[in-house]
N, C-alpha and C. Protein backbone atom coordinates (compact mmCIF):
# COMPACT_ATOMS: atom_id res chain seq x y z
N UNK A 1 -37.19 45.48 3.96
CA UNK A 1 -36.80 45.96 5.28
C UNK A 1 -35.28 46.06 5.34
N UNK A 2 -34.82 47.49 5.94
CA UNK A 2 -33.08 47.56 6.12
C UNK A 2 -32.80 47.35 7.11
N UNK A 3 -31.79 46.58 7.08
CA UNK A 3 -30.78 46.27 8.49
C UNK A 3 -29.94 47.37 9.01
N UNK A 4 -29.97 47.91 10.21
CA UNK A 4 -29.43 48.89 11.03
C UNK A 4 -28.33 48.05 11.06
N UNK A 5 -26.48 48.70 11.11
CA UNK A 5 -25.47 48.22 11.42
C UNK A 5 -25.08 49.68 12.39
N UNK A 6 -24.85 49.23 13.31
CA UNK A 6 -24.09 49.73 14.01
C UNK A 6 -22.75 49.35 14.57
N UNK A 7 -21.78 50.10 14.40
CA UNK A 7 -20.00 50.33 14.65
C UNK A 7 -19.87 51.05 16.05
N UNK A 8 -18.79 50.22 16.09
CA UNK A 8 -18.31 50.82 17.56
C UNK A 8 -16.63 50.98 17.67
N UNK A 9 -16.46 52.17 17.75
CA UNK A 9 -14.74 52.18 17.84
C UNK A 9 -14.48 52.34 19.09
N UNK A 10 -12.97 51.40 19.22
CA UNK A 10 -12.34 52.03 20.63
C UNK A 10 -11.58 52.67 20.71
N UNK A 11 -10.75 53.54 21.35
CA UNK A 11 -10.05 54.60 21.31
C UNK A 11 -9.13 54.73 22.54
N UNK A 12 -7.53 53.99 22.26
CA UNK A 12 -7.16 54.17 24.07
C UNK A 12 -6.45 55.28 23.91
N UNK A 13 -6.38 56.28 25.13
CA UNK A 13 -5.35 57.31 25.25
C UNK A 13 -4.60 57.35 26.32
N UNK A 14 -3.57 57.92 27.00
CA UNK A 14 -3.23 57.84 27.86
C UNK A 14 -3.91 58.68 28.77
N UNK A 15 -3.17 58.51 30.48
CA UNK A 15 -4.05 59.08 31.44
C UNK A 15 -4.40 60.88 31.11
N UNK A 16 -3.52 61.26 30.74
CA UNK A 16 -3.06 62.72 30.51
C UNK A 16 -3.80 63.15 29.55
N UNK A 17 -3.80 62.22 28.32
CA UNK A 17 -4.84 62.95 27.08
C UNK A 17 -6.73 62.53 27.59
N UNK A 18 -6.82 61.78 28.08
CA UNK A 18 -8.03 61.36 28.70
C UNK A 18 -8.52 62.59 29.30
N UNK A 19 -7.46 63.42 30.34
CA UNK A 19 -8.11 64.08 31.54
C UNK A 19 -8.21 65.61 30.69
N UNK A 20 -7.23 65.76 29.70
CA UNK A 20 -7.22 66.65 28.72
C UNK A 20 -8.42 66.90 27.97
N UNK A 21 -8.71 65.88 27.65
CA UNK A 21 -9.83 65.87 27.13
C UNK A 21 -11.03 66.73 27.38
N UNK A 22 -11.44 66.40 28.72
CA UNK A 22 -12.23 66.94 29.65
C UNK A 22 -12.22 68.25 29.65
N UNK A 23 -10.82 68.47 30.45
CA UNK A 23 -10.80 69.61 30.87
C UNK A 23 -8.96 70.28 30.78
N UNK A 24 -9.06 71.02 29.80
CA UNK A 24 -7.42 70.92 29.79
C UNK A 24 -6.85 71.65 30.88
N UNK A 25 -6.99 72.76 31.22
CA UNK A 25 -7.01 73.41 32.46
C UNK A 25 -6.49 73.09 34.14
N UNK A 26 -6.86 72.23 33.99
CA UNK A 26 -6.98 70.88 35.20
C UNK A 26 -6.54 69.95 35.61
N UNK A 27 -5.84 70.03 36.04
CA UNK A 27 -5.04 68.16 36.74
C UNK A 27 -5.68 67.69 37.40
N UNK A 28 -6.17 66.20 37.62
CA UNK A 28 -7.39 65.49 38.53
C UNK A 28 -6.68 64.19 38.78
N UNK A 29 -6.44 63.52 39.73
CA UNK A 29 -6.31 62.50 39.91
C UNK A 29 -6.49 61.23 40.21
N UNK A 30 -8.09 61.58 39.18
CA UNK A 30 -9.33 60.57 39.56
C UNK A 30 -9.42 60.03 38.31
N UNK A 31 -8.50 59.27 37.52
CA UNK A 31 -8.76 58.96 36.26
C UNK A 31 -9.89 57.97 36.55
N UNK A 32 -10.72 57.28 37.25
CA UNK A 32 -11.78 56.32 37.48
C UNK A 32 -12.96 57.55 37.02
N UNK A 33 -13.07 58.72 37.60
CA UNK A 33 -14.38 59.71 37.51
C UNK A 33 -14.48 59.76 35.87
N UNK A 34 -12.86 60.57 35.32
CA UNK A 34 -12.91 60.37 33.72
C UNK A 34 -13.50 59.55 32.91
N UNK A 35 -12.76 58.32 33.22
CA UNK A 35 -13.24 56.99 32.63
C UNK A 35 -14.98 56.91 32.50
N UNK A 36 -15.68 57.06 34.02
CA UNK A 36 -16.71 56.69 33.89
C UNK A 36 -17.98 57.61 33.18
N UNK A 37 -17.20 59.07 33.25
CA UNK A 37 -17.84 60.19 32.32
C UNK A 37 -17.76 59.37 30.74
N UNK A 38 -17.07 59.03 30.37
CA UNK A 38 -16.62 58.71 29.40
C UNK A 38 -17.75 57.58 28.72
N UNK A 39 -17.88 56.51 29.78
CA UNK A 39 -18.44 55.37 29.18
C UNK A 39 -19.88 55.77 29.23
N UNK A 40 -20.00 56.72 30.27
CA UNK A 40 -21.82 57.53 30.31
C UNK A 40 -21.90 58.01 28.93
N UNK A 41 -21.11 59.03 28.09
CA UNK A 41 -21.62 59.57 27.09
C UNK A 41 -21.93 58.66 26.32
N UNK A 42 -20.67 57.41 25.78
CA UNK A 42 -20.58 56.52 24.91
C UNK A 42 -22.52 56.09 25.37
N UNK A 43 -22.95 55.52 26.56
CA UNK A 43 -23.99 55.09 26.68
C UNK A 43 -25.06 56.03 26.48
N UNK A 44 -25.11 57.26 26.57
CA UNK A 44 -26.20 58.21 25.98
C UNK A 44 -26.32 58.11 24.34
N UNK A 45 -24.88 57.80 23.93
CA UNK A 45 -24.95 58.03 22.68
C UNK A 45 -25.75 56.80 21.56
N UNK A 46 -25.37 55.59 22.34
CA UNK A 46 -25.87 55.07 21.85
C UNK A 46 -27.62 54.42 22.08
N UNK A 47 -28.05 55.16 23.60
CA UNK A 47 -29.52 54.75 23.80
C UNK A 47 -29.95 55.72 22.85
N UNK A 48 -29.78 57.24 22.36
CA UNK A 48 -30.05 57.57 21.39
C UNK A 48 -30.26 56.98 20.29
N UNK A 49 -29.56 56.45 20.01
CA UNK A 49 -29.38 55.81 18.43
C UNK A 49 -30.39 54.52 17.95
N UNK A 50 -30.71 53.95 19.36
CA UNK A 50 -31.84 52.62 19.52
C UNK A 50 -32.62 53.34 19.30
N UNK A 51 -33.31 54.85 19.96
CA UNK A 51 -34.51 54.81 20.29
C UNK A 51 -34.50 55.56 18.89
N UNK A 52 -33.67 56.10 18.08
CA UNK A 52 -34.41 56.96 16.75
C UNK A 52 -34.34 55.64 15.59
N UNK A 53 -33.42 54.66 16.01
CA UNK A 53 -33.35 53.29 14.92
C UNK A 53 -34.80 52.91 15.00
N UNK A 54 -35.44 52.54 16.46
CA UNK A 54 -36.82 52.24 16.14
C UNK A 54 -37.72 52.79 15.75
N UNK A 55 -37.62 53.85 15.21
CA UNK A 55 -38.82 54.79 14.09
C UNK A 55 -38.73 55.19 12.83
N UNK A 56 -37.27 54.77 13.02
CA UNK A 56 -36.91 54.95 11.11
C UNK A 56 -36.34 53.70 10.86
N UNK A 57 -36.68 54.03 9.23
CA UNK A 57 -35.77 52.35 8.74
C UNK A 57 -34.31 52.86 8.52
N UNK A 58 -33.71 54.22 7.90
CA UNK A 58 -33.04 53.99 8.22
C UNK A 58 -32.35 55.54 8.33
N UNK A 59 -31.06 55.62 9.74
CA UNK A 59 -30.42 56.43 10.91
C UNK A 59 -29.02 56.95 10.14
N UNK A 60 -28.97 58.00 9.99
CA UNK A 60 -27.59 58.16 10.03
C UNK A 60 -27.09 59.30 11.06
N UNK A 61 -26.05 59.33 12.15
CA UNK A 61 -25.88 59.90 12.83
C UNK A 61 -23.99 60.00 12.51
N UNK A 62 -23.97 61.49 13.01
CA UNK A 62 -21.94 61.87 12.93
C UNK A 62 -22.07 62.95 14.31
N UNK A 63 -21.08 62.21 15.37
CA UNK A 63 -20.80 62.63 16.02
C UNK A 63 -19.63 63.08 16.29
N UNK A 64 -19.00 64.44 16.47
CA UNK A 64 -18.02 64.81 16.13
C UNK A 64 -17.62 65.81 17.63
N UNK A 65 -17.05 64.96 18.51
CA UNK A 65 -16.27 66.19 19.62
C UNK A 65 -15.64 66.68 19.31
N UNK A 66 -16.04 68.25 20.01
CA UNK A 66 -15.16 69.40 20.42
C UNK A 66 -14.70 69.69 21.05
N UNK A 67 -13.69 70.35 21.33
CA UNK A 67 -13.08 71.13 22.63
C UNK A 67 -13.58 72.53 22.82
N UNK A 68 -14.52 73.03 23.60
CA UNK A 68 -14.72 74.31 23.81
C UNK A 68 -13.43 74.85 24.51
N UNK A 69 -12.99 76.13 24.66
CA UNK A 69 -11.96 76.71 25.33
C UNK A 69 -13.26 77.80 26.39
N UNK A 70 -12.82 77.95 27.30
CA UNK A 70 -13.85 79.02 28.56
C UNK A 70 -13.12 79.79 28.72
């Protein structure tokens, strides 16, 4: 039986590259809304990762953001 390891990086940026992130376009002055978009994906990303860990022995996932331009 294999042991699942899962990593977790943190990543600080400032307020500006944060909101950039998002949406470059845009000035917002809700860095709390950002933030909490933020910790939602991190949390999608990883209930994903439980629920395909429990059907396989073993997961490899690469998640790689983009910036779309509109």
């Amino acid at each position: 039986m294999k042991t699942l390891c899962l990593r977790s990086t943190t990543v600080m940026t400032t307020t500006s590259e944060a909101l950039n992130l998002f949406d470059p376009h845009r000035r917002s002055t809700s860095v709390l809304k950002t933030l909490t978009t933020a910790t939602t994906i991190s949390a999608n990303i990883l209930t994903t990762t439980t629920s395909i860990s429990s059907t396989t022995s073993v997961v490899s996932i690469l998640v790689r953001p983009t910036l779309s331009k509109i």
